[in-house]
PDB file of N, CA and C in Angstrom:
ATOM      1  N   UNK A   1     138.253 194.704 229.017  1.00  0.00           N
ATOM      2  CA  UNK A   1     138.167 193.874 230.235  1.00  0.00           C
ATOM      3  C   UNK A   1     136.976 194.318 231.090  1.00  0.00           C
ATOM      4  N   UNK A   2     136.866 195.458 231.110  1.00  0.00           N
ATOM      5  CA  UNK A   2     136.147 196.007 232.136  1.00  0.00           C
ATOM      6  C   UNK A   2     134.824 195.695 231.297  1.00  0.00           C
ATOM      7  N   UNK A   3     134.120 195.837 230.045  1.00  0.00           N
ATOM      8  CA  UNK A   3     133.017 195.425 229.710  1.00  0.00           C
ATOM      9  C   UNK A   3     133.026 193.800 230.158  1.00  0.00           C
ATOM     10  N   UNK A   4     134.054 193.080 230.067  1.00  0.00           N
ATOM     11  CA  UNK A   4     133.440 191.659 230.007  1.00  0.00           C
ATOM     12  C   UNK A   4     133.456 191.650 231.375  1.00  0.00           C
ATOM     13  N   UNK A   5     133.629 191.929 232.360  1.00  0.00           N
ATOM     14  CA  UNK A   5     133.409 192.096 233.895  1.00  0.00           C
ATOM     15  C   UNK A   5     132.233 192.370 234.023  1.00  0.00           C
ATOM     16  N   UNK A   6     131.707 193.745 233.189  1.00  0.00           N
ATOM     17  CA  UNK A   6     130.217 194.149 233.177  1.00  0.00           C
ATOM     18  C   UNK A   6     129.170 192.908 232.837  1.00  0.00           C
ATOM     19  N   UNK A   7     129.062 192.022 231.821  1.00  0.00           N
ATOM     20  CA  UNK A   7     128.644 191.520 231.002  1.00  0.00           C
ATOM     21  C   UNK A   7     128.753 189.873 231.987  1.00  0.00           C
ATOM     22  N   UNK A   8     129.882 189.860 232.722  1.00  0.00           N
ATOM     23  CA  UNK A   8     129.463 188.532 233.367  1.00  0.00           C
ATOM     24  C   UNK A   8     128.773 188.846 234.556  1.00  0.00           C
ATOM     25  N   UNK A   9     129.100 189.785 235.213  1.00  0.00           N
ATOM     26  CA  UNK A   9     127.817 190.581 236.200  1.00  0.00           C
ATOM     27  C   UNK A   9     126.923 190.253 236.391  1.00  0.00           C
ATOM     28  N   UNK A  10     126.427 191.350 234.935  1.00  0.00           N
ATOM     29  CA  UNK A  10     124.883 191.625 234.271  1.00  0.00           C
ATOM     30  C   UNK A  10     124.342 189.795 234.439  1.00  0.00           C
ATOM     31  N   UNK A  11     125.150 189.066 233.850  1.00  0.00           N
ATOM     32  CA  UNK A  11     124.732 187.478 233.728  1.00  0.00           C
ATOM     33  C   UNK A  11     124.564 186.637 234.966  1.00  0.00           C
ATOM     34  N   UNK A  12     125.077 187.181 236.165  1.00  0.00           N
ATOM     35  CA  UNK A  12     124.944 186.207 237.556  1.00  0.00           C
ATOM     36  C   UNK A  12     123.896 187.152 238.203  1.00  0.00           C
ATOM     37  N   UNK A  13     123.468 188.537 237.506  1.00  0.00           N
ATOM     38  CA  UNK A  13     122.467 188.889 238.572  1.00  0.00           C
ATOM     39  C   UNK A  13     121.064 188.478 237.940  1.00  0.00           C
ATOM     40  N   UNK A  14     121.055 188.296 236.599  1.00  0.00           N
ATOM     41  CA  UNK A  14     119.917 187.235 236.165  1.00  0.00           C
ATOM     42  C   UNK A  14     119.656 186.598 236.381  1.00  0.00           C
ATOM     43  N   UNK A  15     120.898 185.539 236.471  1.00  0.00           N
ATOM     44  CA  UNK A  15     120.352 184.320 236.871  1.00  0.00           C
ATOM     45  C   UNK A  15     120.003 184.129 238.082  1.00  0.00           C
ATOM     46  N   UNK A  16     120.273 184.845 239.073  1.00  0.00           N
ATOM     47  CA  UNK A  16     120.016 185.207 240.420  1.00  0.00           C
ATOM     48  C   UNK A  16     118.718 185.500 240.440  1.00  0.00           C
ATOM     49  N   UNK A  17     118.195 186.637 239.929  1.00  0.00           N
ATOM     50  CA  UNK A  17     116.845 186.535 239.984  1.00  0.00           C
ATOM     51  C   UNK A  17     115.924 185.633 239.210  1.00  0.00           C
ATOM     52  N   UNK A  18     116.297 184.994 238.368  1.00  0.00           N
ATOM     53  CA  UNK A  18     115.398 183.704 237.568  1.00  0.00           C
ATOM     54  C   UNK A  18     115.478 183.108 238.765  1.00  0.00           C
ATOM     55  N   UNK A  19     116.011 182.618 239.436  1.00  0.00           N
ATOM     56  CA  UNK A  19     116.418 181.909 240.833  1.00  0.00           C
ATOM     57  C   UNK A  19     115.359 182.141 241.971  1.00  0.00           C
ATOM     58  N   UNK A  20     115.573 183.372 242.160  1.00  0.00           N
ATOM     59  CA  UNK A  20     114.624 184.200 242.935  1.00  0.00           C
ATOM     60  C   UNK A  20     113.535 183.706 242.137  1.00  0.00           C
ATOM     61  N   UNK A  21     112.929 184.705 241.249  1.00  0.00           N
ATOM     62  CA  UNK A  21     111.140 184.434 240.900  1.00  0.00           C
ATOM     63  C   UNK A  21     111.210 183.016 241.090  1.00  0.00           C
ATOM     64  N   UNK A  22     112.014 181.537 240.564  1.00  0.00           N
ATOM     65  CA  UNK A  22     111.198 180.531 240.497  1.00  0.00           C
ATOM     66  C   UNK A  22     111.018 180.195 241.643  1.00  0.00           C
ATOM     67  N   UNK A  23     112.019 180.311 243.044  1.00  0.00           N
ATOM     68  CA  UNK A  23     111.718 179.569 244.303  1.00  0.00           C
ATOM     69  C   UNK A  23     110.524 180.645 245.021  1.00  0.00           C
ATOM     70  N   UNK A  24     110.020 181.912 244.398  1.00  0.00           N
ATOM     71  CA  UNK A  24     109.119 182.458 245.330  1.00  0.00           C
ATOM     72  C   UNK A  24     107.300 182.210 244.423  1.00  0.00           C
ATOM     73  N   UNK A  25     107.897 181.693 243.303  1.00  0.00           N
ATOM     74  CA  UNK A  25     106.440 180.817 242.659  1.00  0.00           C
ATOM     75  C   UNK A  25     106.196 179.314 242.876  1.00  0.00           C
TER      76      UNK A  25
END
């Protein structure tokens, strides 16, 4: 459990920053 907690995380703070870089390009 606790890895797939890790692992959806890891996945919203990506996409968070894909987010980030595209609205600051």
């Amino acid at each position: 459990m606790f890895f797939l907690y890790r692992t959806i995380l890891a996945y919203l703070i990506a996409i968070f920053c894909g987010a980030l870089v595209s609205s600051s390009v």
